[in-house]
N, C-alpha and C. Protein backbone atom coordinates (compact mmCIF):
# COMPACT_ATOMS: atom_id res chain seq x y z
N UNK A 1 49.26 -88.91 59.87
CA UNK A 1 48.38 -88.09 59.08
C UNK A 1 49.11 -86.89 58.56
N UNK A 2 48.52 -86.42 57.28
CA UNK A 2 49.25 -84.98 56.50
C UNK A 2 48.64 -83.99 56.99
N UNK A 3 49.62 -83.44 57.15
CA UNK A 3 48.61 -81.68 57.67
C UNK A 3 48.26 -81.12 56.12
N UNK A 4 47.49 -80.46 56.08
CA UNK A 4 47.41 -79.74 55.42
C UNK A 4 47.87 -78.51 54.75
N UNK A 5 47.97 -77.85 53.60
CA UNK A 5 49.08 -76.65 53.59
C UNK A 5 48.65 -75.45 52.94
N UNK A 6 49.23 -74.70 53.14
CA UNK A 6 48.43 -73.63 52.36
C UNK A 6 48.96 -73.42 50.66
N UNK A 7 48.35 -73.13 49.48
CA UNK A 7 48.64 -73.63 48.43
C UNK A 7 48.38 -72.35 47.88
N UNK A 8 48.28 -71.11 48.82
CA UNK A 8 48.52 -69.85 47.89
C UNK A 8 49.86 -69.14 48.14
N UNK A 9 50.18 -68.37 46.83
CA UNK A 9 51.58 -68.20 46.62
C UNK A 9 51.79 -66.80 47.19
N UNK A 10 53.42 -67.00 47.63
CA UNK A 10 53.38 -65.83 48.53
C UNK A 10 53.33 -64.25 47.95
N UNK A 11 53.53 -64.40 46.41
CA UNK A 11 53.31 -63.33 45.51
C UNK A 11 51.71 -62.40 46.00
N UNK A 12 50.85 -63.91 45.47
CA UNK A 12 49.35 -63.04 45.80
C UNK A 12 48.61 -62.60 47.00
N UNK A 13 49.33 -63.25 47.92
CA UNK A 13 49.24 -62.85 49.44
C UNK A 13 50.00 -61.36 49.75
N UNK A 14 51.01 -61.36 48.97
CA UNK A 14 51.30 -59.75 49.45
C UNK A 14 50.76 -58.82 48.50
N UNK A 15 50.11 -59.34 47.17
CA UNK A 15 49.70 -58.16 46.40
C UNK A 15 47.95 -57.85 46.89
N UNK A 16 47.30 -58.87 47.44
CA UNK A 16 46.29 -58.77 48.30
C UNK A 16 46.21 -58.13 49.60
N UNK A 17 47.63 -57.75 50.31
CA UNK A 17 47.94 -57.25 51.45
C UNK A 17 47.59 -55.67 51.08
N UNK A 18 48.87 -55.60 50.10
CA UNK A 18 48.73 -54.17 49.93
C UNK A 18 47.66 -53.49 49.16
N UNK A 19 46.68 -54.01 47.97
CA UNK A 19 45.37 -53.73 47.68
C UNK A 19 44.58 -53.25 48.81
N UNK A 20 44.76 -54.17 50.32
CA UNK A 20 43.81 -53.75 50.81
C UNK A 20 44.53 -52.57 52.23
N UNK A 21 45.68 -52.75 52.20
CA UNK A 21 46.14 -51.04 52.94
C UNK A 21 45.94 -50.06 51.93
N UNK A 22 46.00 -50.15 50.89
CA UNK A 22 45.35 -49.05 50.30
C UNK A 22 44.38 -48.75 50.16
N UNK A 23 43.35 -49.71 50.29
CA UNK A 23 42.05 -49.12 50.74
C UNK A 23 41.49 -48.89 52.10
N UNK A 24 42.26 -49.61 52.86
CA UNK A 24 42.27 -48.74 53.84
C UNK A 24 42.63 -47.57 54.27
N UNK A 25 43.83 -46.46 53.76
CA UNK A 25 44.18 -45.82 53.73
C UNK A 25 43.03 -44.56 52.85
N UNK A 26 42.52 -45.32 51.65
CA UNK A 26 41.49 -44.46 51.15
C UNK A 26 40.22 -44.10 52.22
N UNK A 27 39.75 -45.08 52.79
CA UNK A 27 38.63 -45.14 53.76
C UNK A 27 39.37 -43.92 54.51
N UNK A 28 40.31 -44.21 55.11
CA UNK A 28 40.68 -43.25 55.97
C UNK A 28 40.62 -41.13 56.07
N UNK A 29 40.54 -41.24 54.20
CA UNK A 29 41.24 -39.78 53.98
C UNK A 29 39.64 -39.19 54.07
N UNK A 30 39.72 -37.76 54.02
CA UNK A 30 38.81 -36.84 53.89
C UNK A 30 37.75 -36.65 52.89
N UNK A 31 36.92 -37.09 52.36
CA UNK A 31 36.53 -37.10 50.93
C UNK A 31 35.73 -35.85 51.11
N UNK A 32 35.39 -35.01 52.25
CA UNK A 32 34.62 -34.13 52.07
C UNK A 32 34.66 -33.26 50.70
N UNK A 33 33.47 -32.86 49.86
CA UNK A 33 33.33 -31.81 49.12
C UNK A 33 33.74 -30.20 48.80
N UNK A 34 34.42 -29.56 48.43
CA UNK A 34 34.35 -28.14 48.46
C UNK A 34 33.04 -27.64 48.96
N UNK A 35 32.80 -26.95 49.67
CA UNK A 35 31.78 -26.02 49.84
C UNK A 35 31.75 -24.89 49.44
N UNK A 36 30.27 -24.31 48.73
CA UNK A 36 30.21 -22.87 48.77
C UNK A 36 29.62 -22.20 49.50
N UNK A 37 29.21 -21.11 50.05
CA UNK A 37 28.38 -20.43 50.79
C UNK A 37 27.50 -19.59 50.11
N UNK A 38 26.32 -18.87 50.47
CA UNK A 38 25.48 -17.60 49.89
C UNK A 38 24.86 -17.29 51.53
N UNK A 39 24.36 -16.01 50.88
CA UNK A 39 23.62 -15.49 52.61
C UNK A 39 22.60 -15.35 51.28
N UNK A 40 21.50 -15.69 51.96
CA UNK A 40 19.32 -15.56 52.24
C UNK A 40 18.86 -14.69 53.25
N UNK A 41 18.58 -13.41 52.90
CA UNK A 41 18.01 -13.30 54.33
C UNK A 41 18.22 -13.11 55.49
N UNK A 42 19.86 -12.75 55.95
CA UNK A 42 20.28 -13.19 57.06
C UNK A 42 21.13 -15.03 57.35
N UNK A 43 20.75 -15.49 56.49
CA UNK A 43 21.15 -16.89 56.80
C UNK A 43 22.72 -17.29 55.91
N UNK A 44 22.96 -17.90 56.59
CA UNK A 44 24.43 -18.30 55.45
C UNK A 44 24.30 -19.95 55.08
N UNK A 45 23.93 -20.05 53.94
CA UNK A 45 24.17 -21.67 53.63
C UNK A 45 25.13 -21.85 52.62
N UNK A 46 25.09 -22.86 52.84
CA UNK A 46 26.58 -24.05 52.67
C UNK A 46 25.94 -25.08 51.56
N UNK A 47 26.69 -25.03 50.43
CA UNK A 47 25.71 -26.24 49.56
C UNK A 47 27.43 -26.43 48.79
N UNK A 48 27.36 -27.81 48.31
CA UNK A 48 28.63 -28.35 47.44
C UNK A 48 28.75 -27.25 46.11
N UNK A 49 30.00 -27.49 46.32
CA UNK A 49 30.56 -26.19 45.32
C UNK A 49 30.54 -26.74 44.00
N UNK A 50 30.78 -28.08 43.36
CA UNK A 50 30.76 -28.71 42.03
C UNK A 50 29.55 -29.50 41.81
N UNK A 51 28.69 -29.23 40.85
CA UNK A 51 27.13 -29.90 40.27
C UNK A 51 27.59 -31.22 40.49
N UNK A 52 28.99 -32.46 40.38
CA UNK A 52 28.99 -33.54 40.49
C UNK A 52 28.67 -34.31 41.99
N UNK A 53 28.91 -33.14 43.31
CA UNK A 53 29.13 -33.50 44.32
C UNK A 53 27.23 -33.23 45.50
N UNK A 54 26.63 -32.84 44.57
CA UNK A 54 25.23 -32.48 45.14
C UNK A 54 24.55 -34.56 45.53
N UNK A 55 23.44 -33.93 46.19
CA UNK A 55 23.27 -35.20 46.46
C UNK A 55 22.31 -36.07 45.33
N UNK A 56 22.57 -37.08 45.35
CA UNK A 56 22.02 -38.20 44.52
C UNK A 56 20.24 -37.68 44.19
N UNK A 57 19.62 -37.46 45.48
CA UNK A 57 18.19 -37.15 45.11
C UNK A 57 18.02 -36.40 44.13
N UNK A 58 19.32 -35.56 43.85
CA UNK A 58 18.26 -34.81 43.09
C UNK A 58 18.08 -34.77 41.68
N UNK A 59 18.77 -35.67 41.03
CA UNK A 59 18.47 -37.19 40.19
C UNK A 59 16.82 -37.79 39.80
N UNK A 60 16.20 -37.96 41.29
CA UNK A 60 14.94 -38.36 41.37
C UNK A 60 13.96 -37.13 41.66
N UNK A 61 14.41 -36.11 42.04
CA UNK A 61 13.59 -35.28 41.98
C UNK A 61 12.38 -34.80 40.68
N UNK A 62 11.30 -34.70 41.39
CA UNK A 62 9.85 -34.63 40.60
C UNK A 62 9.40 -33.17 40.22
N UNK A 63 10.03 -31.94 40.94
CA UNK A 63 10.16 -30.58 40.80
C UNK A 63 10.70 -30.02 41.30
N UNK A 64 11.47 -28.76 41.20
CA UNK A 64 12.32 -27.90 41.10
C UNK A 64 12.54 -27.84 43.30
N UNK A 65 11.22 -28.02 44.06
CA UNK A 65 11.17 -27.27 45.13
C UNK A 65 12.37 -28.97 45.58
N UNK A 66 12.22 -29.81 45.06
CA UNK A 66 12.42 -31.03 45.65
C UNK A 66 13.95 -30.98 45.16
N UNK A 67 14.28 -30.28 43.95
CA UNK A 67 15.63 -30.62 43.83
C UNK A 67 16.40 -29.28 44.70
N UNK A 68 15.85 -28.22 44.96
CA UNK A 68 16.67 -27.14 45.77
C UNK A 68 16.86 -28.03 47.27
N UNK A 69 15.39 -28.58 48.04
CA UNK A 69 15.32 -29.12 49.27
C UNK A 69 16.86 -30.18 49.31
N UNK A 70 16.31 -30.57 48.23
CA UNK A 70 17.97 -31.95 48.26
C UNK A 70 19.06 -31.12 48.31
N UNK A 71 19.62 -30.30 47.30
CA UNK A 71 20.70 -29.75 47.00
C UNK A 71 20.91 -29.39 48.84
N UNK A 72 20.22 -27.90 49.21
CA UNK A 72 20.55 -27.91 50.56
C UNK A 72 20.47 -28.29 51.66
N UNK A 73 19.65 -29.59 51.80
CA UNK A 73 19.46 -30.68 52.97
C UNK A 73 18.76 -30.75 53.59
N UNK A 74 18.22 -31.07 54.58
CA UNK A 74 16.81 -30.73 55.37
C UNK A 74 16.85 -29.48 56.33
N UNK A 75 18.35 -29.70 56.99
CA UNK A 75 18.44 -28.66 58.28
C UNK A 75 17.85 -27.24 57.46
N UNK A 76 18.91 -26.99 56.54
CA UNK A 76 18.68 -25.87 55.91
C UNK A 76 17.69 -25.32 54.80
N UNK A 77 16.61 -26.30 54.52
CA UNK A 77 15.83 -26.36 53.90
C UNK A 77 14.32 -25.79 55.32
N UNK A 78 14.70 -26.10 56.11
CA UNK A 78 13.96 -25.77 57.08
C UNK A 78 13.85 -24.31 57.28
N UNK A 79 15.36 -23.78 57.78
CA UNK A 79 15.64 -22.42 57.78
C UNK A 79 15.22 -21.94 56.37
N UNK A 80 15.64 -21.76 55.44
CA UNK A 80 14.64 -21.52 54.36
C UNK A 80 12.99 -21.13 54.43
N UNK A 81 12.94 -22.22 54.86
CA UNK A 81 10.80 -22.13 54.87
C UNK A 81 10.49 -21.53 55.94
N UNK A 82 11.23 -21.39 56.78
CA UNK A 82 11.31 -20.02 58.12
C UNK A 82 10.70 -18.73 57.70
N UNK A 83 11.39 -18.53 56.55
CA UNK A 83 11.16 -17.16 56.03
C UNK A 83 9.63 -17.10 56.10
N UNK A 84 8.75 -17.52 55.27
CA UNK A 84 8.12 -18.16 54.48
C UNK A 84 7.47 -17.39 53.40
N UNK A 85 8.65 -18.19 52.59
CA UNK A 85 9.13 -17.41 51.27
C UNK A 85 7.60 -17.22 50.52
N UNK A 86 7.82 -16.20 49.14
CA UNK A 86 6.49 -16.39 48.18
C UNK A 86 7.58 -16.94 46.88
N UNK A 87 6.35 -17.16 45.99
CA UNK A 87 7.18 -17.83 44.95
C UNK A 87 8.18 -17.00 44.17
N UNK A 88 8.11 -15.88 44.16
CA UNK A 88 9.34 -15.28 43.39
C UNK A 88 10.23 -15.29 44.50
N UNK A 89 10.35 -15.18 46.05
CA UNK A 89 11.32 -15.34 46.42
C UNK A 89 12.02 -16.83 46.18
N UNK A 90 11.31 -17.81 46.48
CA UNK A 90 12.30 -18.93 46.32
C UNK A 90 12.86 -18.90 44.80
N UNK A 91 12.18 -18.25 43.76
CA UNK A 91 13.26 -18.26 42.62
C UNK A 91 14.03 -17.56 42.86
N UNK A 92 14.67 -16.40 43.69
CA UNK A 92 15.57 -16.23 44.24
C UNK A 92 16.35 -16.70 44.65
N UNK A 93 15.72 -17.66 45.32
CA UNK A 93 17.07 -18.75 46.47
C UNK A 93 17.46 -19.76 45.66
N UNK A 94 16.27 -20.28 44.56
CA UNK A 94 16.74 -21.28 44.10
C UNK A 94 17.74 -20.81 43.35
N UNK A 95 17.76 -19.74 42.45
CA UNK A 95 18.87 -19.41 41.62
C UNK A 95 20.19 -18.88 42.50
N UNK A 96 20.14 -18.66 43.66
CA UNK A 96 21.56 -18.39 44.63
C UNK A 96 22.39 -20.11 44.61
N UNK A 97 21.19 -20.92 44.96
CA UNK A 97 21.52 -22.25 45.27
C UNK A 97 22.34 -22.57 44.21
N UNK A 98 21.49 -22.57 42.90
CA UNK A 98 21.56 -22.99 41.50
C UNK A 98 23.42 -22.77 40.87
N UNK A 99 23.17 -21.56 41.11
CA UNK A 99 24.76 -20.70 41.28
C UNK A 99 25.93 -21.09 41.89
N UNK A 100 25.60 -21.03 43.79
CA UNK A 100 26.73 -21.54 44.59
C UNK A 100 27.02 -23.15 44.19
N UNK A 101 26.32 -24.18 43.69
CA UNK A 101 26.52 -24.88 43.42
C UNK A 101 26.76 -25.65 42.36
N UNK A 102 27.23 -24.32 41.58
CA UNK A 102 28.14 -24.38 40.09
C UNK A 102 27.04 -25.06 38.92
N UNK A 103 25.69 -24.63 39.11
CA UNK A 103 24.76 -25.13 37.94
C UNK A 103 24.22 -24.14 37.52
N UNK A 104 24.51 -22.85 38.02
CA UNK A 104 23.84 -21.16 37.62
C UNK A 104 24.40 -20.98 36.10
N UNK A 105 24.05 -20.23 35.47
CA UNK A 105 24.89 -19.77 34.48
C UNK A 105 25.30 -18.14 34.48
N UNK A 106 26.03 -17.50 34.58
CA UNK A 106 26.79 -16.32 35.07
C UNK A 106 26.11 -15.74 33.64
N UNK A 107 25.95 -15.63 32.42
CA UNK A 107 25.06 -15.40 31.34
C UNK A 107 23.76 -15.04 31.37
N UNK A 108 22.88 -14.10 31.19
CA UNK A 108 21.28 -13.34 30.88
C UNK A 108 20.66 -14.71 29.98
N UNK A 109 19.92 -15.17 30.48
CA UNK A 109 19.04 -15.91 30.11
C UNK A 109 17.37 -15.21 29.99
């Protein structure tokens, strides 16, 4: 009886090798975001420093309170409502947020 053989070439076997150490090597690295900071109040939050790196929700967000909540996450969306803000304060925060996370405009609107 014939054995059987393998009938792929040794070219695409090593260019398939190294495709995938390089993605392994990608998996591996840091992708974390820049962060920025602002203080609220006493509080210091942390929200992504570039408008591309915020989170996906806030895409789907239905109003403004839903896209700040996303931008700074739940933990800190919590601390936030600690305060318990009135509505001109959260336009406050939202525009700190808006800002640290490079969607403010430094310009009098």
């Amino acid at each position: 009886m014939a054995t059987a053989r393998k009938t792929t070439a040794p070219k695409t076997v090593n260019a398939a090798k190294k495709a995938e150490a390089v993605h392994d090597e990608e998996k591996g690295e840091d992708k974390s975001p820049e962060m920025a900071t602002f203080e609220y109040k006493g509080y210091t939050y942390s929200v992504p420093a570039d408008p591309l790196d915020v989170p996906m929700e806030v895409a789907f967000a239905e109003s403004e309170f839903e896209v700040i909540e996303a931008i700074v996450g739940p933990d800190q969306w919590v601390e936030f409502r600690k305060t318990r803000p009135t509505i001109r304060e959260f336009g406050e925060f939202s525009e700190l947020v808006l800002k640290a996370s490079g969607q403010g405009s430094d310009e009098g609107n």
